[in-house]
N, C-alpha and C. Protein backbone atom coordinates (compact mmCIF):
# COMPACT_ATOMS: atom_id res chain seq x y z
N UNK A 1 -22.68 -22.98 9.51
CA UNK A 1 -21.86 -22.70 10.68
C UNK A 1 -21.85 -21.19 10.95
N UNK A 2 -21.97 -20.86 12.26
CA UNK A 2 -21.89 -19.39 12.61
C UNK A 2 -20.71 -18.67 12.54
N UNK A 3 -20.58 -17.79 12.10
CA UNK A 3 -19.61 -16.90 12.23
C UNK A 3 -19.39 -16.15 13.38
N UNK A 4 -17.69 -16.60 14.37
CA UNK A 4 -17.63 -15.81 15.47
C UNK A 4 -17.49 -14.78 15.22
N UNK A 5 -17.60 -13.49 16.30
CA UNK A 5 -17.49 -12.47 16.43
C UNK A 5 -17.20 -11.92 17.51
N UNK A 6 -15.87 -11.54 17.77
CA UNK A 6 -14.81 -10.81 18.06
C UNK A 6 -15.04 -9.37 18.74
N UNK A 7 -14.86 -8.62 19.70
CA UNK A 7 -14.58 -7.56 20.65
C UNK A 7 -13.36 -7.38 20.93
N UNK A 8 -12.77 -6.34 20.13
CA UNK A 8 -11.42 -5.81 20.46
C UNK A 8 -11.13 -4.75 22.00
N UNK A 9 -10.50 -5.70 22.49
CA UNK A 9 -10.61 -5.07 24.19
C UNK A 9 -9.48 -3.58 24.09
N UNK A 10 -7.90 -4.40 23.55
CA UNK A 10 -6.84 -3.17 23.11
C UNK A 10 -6.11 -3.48 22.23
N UNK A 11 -5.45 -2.56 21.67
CA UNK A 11 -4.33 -2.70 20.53
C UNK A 11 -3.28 -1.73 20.65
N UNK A 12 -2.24 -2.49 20.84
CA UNK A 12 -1.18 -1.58 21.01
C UNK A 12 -0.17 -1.48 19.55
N UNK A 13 -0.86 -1.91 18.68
CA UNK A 13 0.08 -1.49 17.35
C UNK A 13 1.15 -2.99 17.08
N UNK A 14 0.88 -3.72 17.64
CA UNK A 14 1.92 -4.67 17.52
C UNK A 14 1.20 -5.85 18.28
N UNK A 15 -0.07 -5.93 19.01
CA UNK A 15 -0.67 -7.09 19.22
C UNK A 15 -1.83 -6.35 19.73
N UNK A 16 -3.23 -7.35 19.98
CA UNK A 16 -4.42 -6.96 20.08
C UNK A 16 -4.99 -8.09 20.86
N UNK A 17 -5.94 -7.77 21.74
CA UNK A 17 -6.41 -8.63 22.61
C UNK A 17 -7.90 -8.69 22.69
N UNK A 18 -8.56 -9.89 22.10
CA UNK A 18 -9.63 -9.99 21.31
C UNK A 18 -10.65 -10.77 22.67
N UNK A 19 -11.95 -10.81 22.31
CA UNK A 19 -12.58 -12.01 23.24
C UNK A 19 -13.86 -11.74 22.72
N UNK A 20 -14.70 -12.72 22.61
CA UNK A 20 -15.74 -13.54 22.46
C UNK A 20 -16.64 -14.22 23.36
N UNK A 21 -17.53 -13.68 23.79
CA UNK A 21 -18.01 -14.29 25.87
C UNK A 21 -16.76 -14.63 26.46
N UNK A 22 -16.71 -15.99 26.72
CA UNK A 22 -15.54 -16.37 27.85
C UNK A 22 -14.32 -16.28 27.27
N UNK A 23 -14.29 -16.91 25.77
CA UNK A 23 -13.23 -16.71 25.06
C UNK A 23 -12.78 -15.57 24.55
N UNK A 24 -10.93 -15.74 25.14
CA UNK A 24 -10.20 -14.47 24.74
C UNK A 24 -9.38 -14.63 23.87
N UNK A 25 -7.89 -14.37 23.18
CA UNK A 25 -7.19 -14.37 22.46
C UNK A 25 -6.29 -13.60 21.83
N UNK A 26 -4.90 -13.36 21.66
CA UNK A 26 -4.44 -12.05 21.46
C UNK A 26 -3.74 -12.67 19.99
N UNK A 27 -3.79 -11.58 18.91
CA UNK A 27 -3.59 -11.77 17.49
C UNK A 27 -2.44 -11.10 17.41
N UNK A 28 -0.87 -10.98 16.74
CA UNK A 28 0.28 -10.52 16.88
C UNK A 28 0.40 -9.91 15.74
N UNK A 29 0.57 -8.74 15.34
CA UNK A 29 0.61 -7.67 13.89
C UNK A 29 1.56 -9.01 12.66
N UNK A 30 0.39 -8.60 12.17
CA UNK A 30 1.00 -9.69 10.25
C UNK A 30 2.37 -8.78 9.87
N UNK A 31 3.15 -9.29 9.27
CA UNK A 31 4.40 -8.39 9.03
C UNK A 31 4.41 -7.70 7.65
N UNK A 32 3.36 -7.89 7.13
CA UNK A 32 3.20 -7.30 5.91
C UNK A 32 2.46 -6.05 6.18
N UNK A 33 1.90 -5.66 7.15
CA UNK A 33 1.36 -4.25 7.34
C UNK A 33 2.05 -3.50 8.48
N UNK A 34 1.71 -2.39 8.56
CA UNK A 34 2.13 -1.38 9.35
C UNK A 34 1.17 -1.03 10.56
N UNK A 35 1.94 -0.91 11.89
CA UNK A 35 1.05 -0.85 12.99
C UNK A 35 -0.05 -0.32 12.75
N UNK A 36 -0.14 1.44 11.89
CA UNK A 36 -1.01 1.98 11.83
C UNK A 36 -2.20 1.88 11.53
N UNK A 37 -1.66 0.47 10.65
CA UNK A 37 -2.77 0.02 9.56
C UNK A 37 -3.49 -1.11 10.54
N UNK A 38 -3.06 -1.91 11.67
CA UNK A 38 -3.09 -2.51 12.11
C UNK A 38 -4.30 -2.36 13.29
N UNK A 39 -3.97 -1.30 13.62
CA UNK A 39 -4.66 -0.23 14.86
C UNK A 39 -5.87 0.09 14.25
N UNK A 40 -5.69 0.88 12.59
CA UNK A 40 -7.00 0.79 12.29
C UNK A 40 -7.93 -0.48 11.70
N UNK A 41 -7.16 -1.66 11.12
CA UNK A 41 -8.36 -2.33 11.20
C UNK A 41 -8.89 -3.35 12.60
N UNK A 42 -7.66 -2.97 13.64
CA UNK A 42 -8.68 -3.60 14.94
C UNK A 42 -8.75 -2.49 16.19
N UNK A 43 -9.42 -1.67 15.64
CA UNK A 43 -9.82 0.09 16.62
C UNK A 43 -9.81 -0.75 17.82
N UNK A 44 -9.66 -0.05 18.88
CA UNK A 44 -10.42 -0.47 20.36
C UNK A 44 -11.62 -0.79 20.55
N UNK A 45 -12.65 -1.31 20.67
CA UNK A 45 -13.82 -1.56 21.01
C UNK A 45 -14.74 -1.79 19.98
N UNK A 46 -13.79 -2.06 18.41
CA UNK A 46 -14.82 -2.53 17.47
C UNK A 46 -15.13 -4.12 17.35
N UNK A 47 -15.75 -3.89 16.58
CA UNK A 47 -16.12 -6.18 16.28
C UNK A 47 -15.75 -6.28 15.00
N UNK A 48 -15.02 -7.37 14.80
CA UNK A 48 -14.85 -8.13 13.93
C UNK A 48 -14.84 -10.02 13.83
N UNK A 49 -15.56 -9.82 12.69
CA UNK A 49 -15.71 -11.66 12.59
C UNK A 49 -14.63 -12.47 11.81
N UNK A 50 -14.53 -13.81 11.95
CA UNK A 50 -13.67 -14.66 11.87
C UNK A 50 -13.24 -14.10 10.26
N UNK A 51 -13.92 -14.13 9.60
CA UNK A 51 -13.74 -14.31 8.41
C UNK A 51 -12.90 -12.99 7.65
N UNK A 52 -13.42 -11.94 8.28
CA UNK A 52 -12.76 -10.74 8.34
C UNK A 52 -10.99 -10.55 8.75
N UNK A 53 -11.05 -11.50 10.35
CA UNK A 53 -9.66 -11.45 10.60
C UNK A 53 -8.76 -12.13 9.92
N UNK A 54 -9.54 -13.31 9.59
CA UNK A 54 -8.08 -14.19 8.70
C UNK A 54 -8.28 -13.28 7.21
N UNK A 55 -8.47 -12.69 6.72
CA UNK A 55 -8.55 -12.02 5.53
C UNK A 55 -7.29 -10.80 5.66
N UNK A 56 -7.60 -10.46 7.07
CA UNK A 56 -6.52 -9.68 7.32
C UNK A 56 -4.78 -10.45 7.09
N UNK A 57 -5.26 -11.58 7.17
CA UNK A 57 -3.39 -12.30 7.71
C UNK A 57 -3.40 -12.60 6.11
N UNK A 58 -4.27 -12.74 5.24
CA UNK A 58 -3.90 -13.50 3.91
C UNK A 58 -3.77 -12.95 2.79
N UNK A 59 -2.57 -11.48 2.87
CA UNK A 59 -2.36 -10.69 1.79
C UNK A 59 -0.98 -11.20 1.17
């Protein structure tokens, strides 16, 4: 199975608004980290894949 991959459009420190060709999606800051931390692992205009993001939610 392929691994999606993700285009971070913005992040405002407290939610992020992701999309994938047609598909979009906005991810809401995990409460175990800090915006900052948040911002940097979904920069503006970087990619990240599925497997990456839920790794993020499962500390």
């Amino acid at each position: 199975m392929k691994t999606k991959t993700w285009t971070v459009i913005t992040n405002t420190g407290k939610q992020a608004d992701l999309e994938s060709g047609p598909e979009k999606k906005t991810v809401q800051k995990p409460t175990h980290i800090s915006p900052r931390e948040f911002t940097h692992w979904l920069a503006a205009k970087s990619r990240i894949d599925d497997a990456s993001l839920q790794s993020l939610f499962k500390r």
